[in-house]
Protein backbone atom coordinates (compact mmCIF):
# COMPACT_ATOMS: atom_id res chain seq x y z
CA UNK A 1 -65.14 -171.39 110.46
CA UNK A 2 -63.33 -174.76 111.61
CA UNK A 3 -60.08 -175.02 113.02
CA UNK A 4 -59.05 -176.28 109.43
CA UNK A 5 -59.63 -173.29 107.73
CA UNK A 6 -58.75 -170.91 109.58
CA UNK A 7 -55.19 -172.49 109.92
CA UNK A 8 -54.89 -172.86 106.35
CA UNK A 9 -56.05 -169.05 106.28
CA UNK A 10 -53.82 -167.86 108.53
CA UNK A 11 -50.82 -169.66 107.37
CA UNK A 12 -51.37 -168.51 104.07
CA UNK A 13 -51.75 -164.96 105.07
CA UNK A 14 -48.28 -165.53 107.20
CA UNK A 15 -46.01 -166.68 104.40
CA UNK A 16 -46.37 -163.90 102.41
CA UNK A 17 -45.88 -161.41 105.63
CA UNK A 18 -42.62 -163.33 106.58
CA UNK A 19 -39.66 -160.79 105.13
CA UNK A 20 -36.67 -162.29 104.25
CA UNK A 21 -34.19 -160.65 106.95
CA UNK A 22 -36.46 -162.63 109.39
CA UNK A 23 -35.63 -166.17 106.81
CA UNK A 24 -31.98 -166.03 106.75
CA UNK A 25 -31.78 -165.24 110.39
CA UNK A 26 -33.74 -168.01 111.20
CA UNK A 27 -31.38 -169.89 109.06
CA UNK A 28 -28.52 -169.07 110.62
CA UNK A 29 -29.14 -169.50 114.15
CA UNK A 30 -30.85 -172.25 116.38
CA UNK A 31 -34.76 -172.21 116.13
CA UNK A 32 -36.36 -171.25 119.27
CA UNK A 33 -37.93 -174.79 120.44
CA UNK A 34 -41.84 -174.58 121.14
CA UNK A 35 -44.17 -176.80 123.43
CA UNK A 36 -48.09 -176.72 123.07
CA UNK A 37 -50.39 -177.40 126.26
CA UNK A 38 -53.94 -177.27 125.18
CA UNK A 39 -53.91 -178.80 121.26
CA UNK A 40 -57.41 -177.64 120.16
CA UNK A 41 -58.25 -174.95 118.00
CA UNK A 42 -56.70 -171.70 118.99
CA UNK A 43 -53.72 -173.54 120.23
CA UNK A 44 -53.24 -174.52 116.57
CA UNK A 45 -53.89 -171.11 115.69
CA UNK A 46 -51.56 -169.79 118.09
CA UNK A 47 -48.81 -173.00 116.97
CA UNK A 48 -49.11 -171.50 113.49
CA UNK A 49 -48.40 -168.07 114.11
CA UNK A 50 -44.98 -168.93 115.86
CA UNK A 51 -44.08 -171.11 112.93
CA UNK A 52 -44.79 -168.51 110.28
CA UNK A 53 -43.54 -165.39 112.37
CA UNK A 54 -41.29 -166.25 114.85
CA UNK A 55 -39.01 -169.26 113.28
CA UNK A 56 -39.55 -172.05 115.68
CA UNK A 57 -39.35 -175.71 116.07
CA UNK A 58 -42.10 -177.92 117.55
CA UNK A 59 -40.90 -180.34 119.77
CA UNK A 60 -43.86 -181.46 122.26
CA UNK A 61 -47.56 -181.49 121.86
CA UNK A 62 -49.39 -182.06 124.98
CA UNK A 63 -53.17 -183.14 125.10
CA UNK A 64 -55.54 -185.20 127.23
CA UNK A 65 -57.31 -185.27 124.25
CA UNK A 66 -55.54 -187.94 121.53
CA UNK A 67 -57.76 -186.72 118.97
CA UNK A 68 -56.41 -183.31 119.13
CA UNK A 69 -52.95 -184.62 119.55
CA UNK A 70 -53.55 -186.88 116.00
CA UNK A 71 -54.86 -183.11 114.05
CA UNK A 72 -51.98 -180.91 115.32
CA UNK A 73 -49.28 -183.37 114.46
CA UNK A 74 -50.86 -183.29 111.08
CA UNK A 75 -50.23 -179.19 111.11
CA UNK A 76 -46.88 -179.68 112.32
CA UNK A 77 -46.08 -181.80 109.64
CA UNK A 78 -46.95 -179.10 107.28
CA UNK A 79 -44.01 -176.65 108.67
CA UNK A 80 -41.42 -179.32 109.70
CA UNK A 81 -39.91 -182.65 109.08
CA UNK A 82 -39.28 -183.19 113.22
CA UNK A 83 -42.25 -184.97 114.46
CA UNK A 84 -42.71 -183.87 117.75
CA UNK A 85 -42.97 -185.93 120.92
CA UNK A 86 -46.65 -185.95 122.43
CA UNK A 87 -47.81 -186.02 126.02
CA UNK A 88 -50.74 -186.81 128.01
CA UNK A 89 -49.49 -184.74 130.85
CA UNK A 90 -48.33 -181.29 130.63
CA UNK A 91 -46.08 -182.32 133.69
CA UNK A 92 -44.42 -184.98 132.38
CA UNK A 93 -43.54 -182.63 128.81
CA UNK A 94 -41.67 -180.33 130.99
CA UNK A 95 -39.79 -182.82 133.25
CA UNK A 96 -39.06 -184.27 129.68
CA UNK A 97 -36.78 -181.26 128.23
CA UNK A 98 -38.67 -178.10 128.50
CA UNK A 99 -38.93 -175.89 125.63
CA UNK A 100 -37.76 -172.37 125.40
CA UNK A 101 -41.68 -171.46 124.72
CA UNK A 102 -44.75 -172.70 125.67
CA UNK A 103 -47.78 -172.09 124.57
CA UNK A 104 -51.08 -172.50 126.86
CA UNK A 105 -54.16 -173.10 125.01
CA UNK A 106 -56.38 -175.47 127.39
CA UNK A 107 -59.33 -174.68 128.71
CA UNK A 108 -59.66 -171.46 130.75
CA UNK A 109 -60.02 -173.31 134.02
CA UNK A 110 -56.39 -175.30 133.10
CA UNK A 111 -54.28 -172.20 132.51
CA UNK A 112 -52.85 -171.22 135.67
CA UNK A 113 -50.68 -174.25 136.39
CA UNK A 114 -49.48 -175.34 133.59
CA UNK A 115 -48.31 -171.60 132.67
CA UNK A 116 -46.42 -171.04 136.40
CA UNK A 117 -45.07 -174.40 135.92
CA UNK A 118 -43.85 -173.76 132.41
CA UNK A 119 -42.23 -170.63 133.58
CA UNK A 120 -40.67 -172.19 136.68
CA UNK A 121 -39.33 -174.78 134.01
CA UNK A 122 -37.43 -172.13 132.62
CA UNK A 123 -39.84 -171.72 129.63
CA UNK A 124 -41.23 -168.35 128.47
CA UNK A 125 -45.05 -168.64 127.45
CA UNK A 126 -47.75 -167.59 124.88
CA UNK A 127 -50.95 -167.70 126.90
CA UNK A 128 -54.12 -167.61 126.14
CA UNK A 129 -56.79 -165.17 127.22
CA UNK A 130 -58.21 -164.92 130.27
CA UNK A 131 -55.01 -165.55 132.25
CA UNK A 132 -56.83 -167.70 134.55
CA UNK A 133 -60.25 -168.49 136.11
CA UNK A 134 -60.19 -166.31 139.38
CA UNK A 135 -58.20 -162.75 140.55
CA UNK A 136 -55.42 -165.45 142.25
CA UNK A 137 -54.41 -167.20 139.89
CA UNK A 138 -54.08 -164.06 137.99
CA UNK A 139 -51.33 -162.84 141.28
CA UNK A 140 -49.95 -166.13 141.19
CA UNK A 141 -48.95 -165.69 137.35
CA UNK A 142 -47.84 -162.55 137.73
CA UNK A 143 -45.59 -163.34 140.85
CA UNK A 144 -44.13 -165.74 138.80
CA UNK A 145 -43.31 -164.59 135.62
CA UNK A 146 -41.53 -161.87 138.09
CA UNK A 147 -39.87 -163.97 140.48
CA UNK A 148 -38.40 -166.15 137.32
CA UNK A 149 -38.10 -163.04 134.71
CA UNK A 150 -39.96 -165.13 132.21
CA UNK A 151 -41.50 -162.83 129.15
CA UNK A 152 -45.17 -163.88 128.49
CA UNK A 153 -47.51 -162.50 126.43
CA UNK A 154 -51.32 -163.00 126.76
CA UNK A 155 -53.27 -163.78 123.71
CA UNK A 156 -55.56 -160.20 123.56
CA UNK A 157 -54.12 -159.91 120.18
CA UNK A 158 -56.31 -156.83 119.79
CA UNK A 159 -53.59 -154.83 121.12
CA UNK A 160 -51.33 -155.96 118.19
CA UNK A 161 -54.37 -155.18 115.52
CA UNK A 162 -53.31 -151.84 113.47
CA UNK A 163 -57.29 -150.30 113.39
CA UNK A 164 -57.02 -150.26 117.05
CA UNK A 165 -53.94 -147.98 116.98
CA UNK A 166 -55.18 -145.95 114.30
CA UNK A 167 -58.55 -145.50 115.94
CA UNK A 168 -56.41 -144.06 119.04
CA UNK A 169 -53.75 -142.01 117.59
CA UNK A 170 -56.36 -140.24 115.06
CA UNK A 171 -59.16 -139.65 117.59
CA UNK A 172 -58.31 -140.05 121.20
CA UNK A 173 -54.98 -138.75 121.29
CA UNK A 174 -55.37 -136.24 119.06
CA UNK A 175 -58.01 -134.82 120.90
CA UNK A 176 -60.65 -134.86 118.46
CA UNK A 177 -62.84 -136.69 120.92
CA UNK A 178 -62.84 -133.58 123.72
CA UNK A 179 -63.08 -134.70 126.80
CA UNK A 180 -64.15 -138.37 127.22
CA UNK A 181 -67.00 -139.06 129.42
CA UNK A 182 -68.09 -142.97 129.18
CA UNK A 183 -66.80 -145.47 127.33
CA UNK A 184 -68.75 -148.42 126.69
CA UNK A 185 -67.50 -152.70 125.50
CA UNK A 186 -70.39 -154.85 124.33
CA UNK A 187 -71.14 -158.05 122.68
CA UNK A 188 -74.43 -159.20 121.39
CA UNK A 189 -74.41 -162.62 119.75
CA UNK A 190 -76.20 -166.01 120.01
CA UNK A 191 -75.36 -169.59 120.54
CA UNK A 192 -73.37 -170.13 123.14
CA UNK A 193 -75.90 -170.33 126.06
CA UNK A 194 -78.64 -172.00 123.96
CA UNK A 195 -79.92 -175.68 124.39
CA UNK A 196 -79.77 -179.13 126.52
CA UNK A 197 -76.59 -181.19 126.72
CA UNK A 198 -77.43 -184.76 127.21
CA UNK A 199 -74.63 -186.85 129.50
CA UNK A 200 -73.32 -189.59 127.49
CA UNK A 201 -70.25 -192.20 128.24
CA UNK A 202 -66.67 -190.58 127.71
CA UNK A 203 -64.91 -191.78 124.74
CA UNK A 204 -62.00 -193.29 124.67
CA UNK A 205 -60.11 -190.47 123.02
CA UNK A 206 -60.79 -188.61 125.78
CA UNK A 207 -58.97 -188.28 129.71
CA UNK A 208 -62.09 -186.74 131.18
CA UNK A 209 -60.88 -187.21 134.72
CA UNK A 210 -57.41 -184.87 133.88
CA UNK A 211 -59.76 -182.41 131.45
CA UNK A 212 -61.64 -181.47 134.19
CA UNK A 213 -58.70 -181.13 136.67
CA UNK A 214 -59.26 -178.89 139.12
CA UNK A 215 -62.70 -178.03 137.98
CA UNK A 216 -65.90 -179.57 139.93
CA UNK A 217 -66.73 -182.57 138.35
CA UNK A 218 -69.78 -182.74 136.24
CA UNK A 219 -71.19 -185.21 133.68
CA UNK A 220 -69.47 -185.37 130.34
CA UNK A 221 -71.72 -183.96 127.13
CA UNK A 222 -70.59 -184.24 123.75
CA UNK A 223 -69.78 -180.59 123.35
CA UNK A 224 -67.01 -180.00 126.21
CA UNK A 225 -64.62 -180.88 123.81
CA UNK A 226 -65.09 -178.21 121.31
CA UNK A 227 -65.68 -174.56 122.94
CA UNK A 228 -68.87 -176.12 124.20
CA UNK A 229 -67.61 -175.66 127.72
CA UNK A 230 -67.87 -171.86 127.79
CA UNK A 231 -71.33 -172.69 128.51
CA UNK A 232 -70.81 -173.66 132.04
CA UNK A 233 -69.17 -171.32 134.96
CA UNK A 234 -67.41 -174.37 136.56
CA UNK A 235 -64.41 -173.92 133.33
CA UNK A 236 -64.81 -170.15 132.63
CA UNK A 237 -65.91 -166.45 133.19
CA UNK A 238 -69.08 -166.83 130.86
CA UNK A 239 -69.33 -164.49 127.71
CA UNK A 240 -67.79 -161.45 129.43
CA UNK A 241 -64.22 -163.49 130.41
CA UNK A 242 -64.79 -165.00 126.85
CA UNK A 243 -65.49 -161.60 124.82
CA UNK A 244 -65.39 -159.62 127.35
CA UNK A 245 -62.02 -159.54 128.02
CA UNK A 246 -60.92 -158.70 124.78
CA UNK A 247 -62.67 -155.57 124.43
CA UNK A 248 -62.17 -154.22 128.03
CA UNK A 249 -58.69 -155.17 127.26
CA UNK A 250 -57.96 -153.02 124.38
CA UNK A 251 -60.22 -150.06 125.54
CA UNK A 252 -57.72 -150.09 129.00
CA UNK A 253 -55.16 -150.02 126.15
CA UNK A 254 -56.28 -147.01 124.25
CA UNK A 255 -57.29 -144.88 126.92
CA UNK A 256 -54.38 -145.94 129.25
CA UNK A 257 -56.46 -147.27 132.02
CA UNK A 258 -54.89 -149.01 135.17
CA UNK A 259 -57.59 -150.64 137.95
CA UNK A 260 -60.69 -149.47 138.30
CA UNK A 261 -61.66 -148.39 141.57
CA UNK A 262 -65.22 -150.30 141.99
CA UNK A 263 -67.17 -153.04 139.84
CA UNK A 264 -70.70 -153.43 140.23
CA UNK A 265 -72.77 -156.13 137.88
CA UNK A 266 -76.24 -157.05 137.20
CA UNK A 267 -77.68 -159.67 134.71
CA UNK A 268 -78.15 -163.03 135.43
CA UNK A 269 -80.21 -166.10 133.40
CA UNK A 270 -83.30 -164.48 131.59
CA UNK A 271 -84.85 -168.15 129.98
CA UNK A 272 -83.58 -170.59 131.59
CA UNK A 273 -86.51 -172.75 130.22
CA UNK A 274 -84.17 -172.80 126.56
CA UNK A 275 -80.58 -174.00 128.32
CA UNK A 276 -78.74 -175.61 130.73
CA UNK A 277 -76.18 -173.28 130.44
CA UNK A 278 -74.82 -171.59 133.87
CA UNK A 279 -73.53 -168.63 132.65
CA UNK A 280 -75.34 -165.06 132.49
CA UNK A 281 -77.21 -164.92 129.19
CA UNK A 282 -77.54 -160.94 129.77
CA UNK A 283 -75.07 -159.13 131.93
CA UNK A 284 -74.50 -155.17 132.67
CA UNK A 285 -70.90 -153.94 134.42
CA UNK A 286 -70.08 -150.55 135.27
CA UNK A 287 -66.28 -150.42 135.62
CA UNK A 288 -65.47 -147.97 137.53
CA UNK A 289 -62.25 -145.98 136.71
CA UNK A 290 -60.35 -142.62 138.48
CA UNK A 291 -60.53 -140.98 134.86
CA UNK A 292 -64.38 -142.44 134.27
CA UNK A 293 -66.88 -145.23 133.94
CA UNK A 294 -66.53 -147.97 131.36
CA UNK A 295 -69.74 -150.37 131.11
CA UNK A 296 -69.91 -154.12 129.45
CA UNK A 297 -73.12 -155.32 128.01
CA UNK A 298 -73.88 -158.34 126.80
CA UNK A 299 -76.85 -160.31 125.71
CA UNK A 300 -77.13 -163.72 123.88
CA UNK A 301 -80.67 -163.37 122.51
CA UNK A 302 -83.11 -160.53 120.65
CA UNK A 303 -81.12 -158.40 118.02
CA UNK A 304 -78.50 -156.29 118.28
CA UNK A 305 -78.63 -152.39 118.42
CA UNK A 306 -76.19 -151.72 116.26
CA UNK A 307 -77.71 -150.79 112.52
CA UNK A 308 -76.50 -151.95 109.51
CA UNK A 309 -74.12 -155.00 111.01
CA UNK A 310 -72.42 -156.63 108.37
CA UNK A 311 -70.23 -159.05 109.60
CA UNK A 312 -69.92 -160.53 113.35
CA UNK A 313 -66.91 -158.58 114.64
CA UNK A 314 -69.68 -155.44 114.29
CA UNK A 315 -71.45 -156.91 117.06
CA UNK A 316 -68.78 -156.64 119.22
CA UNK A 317 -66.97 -153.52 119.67
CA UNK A 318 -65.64 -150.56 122.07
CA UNK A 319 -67.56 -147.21 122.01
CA UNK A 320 -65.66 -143.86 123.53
CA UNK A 321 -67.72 -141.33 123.89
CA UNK A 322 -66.77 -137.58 124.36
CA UNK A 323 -67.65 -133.93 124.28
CA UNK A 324 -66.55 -133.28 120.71
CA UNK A 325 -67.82 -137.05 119.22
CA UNK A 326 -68.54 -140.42 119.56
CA UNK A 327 -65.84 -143.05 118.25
CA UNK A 328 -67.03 -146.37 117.56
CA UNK A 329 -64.14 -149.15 116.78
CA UNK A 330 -64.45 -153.24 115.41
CA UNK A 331 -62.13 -155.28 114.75
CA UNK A 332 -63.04 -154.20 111.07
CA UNK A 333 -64.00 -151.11 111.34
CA UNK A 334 -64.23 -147.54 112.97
CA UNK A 335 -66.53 -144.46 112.84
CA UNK A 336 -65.95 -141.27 114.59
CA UNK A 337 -69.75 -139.39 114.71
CA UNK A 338 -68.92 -135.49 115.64
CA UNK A 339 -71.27 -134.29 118.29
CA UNK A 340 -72.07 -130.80 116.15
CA UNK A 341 -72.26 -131.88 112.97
CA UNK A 342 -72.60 -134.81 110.34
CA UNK A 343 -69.33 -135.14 108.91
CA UNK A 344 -69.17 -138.72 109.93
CA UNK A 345 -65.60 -140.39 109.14
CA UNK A 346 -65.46 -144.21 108.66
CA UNK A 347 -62.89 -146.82 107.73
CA UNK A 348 -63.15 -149.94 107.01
CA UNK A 349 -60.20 -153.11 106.66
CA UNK A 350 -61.81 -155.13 104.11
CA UNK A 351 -62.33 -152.20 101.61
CA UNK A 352 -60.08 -151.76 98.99
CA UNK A 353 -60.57 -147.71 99.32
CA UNK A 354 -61.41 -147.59 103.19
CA UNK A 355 -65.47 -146.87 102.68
CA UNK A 356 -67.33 -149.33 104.63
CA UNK A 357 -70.03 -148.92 101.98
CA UNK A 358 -66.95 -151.31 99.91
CA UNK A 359 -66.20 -153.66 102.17
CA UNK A 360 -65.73 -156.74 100.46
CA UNK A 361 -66.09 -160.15 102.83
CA UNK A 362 -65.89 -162.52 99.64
CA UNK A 363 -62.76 -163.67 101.12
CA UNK A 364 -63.08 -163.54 104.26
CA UNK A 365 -61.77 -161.91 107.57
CA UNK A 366 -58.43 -164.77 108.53
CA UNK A 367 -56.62 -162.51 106.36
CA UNK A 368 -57.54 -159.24 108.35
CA UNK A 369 -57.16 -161.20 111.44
CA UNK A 370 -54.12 -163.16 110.75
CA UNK A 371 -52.45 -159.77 110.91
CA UNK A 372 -52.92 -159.52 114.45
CA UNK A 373 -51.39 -163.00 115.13
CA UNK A 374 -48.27 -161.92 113.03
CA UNK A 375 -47.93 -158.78 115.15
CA UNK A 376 -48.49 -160.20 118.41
CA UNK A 377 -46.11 -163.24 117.76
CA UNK A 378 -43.23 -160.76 116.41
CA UNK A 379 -43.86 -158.53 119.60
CA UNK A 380 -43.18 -161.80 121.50
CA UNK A 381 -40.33 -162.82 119.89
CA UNK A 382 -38.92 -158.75 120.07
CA UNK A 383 -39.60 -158.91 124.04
CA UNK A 384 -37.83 -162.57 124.08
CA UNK A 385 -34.26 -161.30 122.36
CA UNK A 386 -34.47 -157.60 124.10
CA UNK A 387 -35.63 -159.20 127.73
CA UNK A 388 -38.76 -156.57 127.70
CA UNK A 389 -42.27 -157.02 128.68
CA UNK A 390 -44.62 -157.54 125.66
CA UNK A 391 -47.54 -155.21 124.56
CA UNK A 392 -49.92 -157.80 126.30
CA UNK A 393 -47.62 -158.72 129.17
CA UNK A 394 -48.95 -160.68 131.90
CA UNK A 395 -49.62 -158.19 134.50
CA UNK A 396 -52.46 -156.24 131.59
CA UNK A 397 -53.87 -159.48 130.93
CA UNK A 398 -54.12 -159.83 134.85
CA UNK A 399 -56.12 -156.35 135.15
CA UNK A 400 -58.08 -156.93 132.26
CA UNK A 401 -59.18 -160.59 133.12
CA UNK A 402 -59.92 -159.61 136.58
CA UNK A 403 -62.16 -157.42 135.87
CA UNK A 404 -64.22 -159.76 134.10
CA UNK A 405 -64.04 -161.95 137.32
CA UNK A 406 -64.69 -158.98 139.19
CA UNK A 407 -67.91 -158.25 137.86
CA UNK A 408 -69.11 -162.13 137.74
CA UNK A 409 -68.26 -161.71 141.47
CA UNK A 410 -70.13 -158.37 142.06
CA UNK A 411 -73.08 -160.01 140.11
CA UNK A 412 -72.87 -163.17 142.61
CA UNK A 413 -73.08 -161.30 145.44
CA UNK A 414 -75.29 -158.50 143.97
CA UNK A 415 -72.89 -155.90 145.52
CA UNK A 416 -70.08 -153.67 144.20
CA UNK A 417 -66.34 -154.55 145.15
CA UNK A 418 -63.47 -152.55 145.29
CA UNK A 419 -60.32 -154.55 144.87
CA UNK A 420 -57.16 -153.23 146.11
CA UNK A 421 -54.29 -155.19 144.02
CA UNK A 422 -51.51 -154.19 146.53
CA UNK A 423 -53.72 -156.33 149.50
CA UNK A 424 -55.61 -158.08 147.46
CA UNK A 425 -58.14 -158.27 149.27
CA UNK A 426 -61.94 -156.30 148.56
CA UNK A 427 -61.95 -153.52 150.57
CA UNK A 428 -64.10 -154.27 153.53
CA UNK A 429 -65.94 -157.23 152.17
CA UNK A 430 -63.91 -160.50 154.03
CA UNK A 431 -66.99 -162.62 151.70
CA UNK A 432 -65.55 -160.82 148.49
CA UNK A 433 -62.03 -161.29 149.37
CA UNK A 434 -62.38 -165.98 149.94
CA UNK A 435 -64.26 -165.87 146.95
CA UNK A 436 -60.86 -164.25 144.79
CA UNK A 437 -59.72 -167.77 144.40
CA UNK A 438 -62.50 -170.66 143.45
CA UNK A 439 -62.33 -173.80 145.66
CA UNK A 440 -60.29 -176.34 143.75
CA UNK A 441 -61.30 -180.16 143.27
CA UNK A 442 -57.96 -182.47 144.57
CA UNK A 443 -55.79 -183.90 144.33
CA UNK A 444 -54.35 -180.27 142.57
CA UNK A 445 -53.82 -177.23 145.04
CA UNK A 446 -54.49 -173.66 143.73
CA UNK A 447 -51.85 -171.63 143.30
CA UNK A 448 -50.51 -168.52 145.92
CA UNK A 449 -49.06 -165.30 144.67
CA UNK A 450 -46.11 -165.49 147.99
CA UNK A 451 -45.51 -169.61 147.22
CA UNK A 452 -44.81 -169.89 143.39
């Protein structure tokens, strides 16, 4: 699914969810004024939740990419007569009149900056998931958002996904499950680490030299500027701070999880003969926790493991395992197995009576999904006008996101690490501990949790 469609999914999905208590206040008071760093797909995604669900007002678009600038301003102009102003520069939008919100959609590698700077501007922000690219940038954005009480919410919309809550209130809290022994967060899909990108010349949409920022410098390929740089550790976490995070995220979130007290990784590149990809194409974590062990597994090529997958999101998925049954939960879906019997109990979104075996995906899932985006956005917006933290507040996107840099670390240095957040520093590993923040290309200067 393209950018496109999804937006057009999504906003249709929106307009119907918008009640009208939430119009005529709109109407009657000044629309909260919105800024977009990062003008690609999600960021448009993101952009048209807050129109739809939260009652604001574009007024800068900022892209090194012109392209992307020349598409969203095209969406805007389906939600608002005020064209806004566009920037090359996130620096120069916020010296310009920053906005009450902004959004940060760039590239995982350009997330920390622009979000402390936003919030030092005054600005709360929307930011996308993983908060940033290494555990210190992660500090730094949490020092921030503290030092200048600025609400931001992290895009692991899971959190904001009804199934998710249902899942937990019905099986976990209930007790149903017994006592829990393992949980387990996977992701088994293809693609993303498979081929050869070929350098060609930069075009001249494109500020290559400000894209890559404080990223090493490599040669330009035709597929950085969509997604395509996921493949490459130098902009990201690989699949497990892509995915990853997501589903560590929201098992933390049902279980009530904090830091884990030791990550250990193993993986690596099984054929590198089919890519030039730099990121694990198989990876195993062990996570872990006080209470007990969650594990990540991913792996970008056989099949999956999981029978009967009928859509994507069953690929990828949280498993919480306990004495009394096994509970299985999608973005779509959940099954809770009991361990004595076979009285297996399954529900599933897209079916019009909640059997799985009806699950209709003529339409698609933007509908199911775009429900998440409304919640999250409102959640926002409630944490905004009651000066509360948000369901996916910064410092749970920091825990969550570390881990995944955690375990890319452990995997590195083919050791576990036990990070201690109130030094943090690894405990007893000085090698661990320089490696928490990556080495950044000048002229920009990484960020420090005591100097924000």
């Amino acid at each position: 699914m393209n950018r496109r469609t999804f937006v057009s999914s999504l906003a249709t999905v929106g307009a119907a969810a918008v009640t009208a208590p939430r119009v005529l206040g709109a109407a009657m008071a000044p629309k909260p004024t919105v800024g977009l760093i990062g003008a690609g797909w999600y960021g448009g995604v993101n952009l048209t939740s807050l129109f739809r669900h939260a009652g604001v007002e574009a007024v800068a678009l900022c892209d090194v990419n012109s392209q992307h600038l020349s598409e969203t301003l095209d969406l805007v102009a389906k939600f608002q007569s005020r064209v806004p102003r566009t920037f090359a520069n996130y620096r120069d939008m916020l010296a310009d009149h920053a906005p009450d919100i902004v959004i940060v959609a760039t590239p995982d590698h350009w997330h920390a900056l622009p979000a402390i700077e936003a919030m030092q501007a005054g600005s709360d922000v929307f930011l996308e998931k993983p908060i940033g690219i290494d555990v210190v940038e992660g500090e730094a954005l949490v020092a921030a958002a503290r030092k200048y009480d600025r609400v931001v919410q992290v895009n692991t919309q899971r959190r904001s996904l009804p199934i998710f809550r249902t899942a937990r209130d019905k099986f976990i809290r209930s007790g149903r499950l017994g006592r829990i022994g393992r949980v387990e967060t996977f992701c088994y899909t293809r693609g993303q680490t498979q081929g050869f990108d070929e350098p060609v010349p930069v075009p001249d949409h494109l500020d290559y030299e400000n894209w890559t920022g404080p990223a090493p410098m490599r040669p330009f390929s035709t597929r950085l500027e969509d997604r395509g740089w996921r493949r490459y550790q130098a902009y990201g976490n690989g699949l497990i701070g892509d995915m990853g995070v997501h589903k560590i995220d929201i098992a933390r979130w049902m279980l009530g999880l904090g830091w884990p007290n030791r990550i250990s990784s193993t993986g690596g590149i099984r054929f590198p003969d089919r890519s030039d990809a730099t990121i694990p194409d198989h990876q195993q974590a062990v996570l872990e926790f006080p209470e007990y062990n969650m594990t990540w597994d991913h792996r970008t090529w056989g099949r999956s493991p999981i029978r009967q997958v009928r859509h994507w999101s069953d690929n990828w998925g949280v498993r919480v395992i306990g004495m009394e049954g096994t509970l299985d939960v999608t973005m779509l879906h959940y099954t809770f197995t009991p361990a004595e019997d076979d009285a297996v109990e399954s529900w599933h979104a897209l079916s019009p009576d909640g059997d799985p075996a009806n699950a209709d995906f003529s339409n698609g899932t933007a509908g199911w999904i775009g429900v998440a985006e409304k919640n999250h956005a409102e959640d926002f917006m409630a944490a905004r006008e009651n000066c509360g933290r948000c369901i996916a507040d910064v410092e749970e996107g920091h825990i969550s996101s570390s881990c995944c840099q955690l375990a890319n670390l452990a995997l590195e240095l083919g050791r576990p690490l036990s990070y201690d957040p109130e030094t943090r520093s690894v405990r007893g590993d000085a090698e661990a501990t320089a490696k928490l923040a990556r080495t950044y290309r000048g002229p920009w200067e990484h960020p420090q949790p005591d100097t924000v």
